[in-house]
N, C-alpha and C. Protein backbone atom coordinates (compact mmCIF):
# COMPACT_ATOMS: atom_id res chain seq x y z
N UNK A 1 79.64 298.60 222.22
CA UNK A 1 79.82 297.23 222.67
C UNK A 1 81.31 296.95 222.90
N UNK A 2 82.24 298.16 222.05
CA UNK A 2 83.34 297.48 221.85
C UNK A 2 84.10 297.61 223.96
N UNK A 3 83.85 298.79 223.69
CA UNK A 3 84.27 299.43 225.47
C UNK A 3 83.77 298.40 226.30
N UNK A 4 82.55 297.85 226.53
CA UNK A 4 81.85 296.99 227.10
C UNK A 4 82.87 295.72 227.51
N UNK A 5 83.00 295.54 226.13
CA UNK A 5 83.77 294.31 226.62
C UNK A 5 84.99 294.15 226.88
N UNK A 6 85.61 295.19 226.74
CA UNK A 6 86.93 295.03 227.13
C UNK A 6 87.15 295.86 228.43
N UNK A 7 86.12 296.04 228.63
CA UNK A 7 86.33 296.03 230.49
C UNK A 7 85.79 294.39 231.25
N UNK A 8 84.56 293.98 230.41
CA UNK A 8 84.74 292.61 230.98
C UNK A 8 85.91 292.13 230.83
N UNK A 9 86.68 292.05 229.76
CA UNK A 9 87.91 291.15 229.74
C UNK A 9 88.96 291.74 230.94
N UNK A 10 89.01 292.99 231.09
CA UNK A 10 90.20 293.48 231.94
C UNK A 10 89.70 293.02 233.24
N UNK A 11 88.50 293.05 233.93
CA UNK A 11 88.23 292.85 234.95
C UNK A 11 87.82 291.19 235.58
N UNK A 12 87.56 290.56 234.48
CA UNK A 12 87.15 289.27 234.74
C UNK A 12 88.09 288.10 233.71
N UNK A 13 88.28 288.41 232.57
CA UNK A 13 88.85 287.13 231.70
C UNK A 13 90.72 287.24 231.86
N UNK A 14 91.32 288.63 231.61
CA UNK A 14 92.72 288.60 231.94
C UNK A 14 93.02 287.94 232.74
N UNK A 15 94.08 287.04 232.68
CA UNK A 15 95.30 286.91 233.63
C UNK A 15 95.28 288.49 235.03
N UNK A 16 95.61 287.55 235.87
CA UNK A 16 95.59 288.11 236.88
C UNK A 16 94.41 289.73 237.33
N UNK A 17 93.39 289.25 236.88
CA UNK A 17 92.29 290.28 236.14
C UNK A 17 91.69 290.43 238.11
N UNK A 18 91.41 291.37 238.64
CA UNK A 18 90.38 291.80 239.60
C UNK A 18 89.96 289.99 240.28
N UNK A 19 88.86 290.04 239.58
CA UNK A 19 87.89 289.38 239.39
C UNK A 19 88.06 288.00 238.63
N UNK A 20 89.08 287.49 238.49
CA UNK A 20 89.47 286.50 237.38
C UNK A 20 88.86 285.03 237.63
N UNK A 21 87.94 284.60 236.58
CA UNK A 21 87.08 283.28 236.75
C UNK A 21 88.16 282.31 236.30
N UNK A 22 87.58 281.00 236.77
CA UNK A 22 88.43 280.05 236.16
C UNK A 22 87.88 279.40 235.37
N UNK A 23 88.81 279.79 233.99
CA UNK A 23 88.81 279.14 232.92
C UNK A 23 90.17 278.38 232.04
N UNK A 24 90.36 277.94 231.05
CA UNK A 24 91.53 277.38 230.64
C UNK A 24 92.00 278.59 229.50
N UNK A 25 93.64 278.01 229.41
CA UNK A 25 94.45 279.19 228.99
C UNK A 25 93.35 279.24 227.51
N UNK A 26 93.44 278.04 226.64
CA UNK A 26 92.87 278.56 225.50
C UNK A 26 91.23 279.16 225.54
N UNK A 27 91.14 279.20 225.96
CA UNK A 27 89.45 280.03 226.74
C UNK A 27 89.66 281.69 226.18
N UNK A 28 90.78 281.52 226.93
CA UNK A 28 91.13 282.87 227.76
C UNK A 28 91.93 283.83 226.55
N UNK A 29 92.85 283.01 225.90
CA UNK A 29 93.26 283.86 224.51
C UNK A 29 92.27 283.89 223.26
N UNK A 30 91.00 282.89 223.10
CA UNK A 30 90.42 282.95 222.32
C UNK A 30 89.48 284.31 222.64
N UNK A 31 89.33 284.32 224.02
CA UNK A 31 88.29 285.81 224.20
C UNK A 31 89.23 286.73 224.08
N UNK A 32 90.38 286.93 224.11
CA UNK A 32 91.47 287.77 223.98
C UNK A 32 91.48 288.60 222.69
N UNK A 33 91.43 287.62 221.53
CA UNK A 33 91.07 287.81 220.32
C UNK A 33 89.97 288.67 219.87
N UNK A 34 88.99 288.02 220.18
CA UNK A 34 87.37 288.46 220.26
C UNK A 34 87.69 289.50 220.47
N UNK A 35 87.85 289.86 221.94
CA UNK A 35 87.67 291.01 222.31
C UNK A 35 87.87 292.77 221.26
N UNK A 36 88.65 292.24 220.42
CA UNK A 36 89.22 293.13 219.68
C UNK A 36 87.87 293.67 218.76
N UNK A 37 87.23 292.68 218.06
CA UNK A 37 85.69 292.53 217.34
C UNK A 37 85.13 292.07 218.15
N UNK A 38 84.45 292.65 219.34
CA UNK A 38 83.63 291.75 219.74
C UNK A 38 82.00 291.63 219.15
N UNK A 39 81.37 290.24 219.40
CA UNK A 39 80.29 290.17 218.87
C UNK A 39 79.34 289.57 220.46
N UNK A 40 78.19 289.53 220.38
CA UNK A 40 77.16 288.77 221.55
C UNK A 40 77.32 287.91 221.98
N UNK A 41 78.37 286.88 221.03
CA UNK A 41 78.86 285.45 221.52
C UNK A 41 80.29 285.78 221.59
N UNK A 42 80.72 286.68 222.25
CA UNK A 42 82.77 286.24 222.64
C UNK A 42 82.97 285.84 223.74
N UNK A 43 82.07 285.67 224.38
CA UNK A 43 81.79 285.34 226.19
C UNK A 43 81.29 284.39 226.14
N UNK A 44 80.19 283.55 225.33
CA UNK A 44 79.73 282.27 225.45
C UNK A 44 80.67 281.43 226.05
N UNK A 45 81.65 280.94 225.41
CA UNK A 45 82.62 279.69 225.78
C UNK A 45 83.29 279.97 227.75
N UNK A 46 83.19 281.33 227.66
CA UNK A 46 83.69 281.30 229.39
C UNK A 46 82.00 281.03 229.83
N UNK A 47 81.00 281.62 229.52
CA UNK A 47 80.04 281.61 230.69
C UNK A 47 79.56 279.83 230.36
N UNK A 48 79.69 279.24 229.80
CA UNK A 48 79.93 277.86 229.73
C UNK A 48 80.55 276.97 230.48
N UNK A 49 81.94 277.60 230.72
CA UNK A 49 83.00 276.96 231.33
C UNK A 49 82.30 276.91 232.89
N UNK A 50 82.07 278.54 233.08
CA UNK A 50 81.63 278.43 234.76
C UNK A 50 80.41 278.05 235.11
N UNK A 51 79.49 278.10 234.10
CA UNK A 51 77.96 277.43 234.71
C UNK A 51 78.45 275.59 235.11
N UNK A 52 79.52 275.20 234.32
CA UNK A 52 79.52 273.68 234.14
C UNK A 52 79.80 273.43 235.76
N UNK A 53 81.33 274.45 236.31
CA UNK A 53 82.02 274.43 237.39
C UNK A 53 80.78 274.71 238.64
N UNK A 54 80.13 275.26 238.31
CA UNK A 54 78.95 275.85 239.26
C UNK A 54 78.23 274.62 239.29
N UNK A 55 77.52 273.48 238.33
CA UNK A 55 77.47 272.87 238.35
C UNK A 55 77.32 271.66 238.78
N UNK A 56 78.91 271.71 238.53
CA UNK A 56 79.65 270.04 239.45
C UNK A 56 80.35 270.53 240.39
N UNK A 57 80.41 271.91 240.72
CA UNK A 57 81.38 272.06 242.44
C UNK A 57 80.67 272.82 242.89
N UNK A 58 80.96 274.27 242.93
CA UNK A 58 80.13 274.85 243.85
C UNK A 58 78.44 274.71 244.09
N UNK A 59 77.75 274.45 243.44
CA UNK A 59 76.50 274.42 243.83
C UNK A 59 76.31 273.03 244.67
N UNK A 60 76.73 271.99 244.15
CA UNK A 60 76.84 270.83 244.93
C UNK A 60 77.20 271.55 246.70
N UNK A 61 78.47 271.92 246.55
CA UNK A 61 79.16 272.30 248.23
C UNK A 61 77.91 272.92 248.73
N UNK A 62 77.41 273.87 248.39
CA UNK A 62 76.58 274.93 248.77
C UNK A 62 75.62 274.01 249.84
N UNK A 63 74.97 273.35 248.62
CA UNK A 63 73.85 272.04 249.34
C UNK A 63 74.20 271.47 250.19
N UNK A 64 75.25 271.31 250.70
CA UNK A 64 76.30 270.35 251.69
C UNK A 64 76.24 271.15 253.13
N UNK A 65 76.38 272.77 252.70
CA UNK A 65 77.17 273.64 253.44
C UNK A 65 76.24 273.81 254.88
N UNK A 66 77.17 274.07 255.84
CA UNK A 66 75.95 274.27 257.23
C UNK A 66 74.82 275.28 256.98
N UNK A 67 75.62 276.52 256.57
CA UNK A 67 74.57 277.39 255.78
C UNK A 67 73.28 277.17 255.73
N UNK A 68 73.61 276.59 254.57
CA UNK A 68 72.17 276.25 253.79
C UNK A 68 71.79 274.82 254.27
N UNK A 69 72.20 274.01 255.41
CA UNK A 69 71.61 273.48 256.03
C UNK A 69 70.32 273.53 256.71
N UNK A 70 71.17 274.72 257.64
CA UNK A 70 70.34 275.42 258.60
C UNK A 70 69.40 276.34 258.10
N UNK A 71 69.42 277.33 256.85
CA UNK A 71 68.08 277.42 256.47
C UNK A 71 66.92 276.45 256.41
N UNK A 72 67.44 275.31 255.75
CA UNK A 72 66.84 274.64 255.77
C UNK A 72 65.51 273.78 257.05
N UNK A 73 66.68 273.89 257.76
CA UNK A 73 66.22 273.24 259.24
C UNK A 73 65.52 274.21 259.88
N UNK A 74 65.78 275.48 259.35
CA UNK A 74 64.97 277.13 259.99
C UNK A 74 63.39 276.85 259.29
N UNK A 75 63.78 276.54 257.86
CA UNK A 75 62.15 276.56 257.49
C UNK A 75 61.35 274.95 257.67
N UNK A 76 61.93 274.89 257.82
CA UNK A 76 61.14 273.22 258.50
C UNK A 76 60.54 273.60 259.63
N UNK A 77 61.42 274.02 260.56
CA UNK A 77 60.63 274.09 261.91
C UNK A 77 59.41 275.38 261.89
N UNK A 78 59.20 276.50 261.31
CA UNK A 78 58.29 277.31 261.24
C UNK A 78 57.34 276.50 259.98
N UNK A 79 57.47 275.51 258.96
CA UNK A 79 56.88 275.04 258.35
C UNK A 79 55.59 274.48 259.52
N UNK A 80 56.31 273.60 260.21
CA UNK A 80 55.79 272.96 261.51
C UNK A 80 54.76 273.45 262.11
N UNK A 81 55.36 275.21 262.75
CA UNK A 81 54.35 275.56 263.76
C UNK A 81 53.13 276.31 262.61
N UNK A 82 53.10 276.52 261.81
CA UNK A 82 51.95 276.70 261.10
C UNK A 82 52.35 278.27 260.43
């Protein structure tokens, strides 16, 4: 587990990490810590942070987006013809 997670941290929780989510600095040194022992919950508090952001921003936009407008308007109209 220990390897496990400290490639999540290198690739996703570090500073300037690949993949780096947004979270707040103390987020980010508390999994820092963890990481050293990690246990099943050292990631809770980030995957928290981003479900909230997913949430209240991106999933909202998404719904907005022409995108997924136009699916929308795609399955309406074949809803239609039967």
């Amino acid at each position: 587990m220990s390897s496990k997670a400290k490639k999540i941290y290198e690739h996703f929780i570090k500073a300037e990490a690949p993949k780096e989510i947004n979270i707040d600095y103390h987020t980010r040194e508390q999994i820092k810590r963890a990481v050293k022992n990690p246990t099943l919950q050292c990631f809770d508090d980030a995957q928290k942070i981003v479900y909230g952001l997913m949430e209240r921003d991106s999933y909202p936009r998404f719904l907005r987006s022409d995108i997924y407008r136009s699916l929308l308007d795609s399955l309406a109209a074949d809803a239609v013809k039967g």
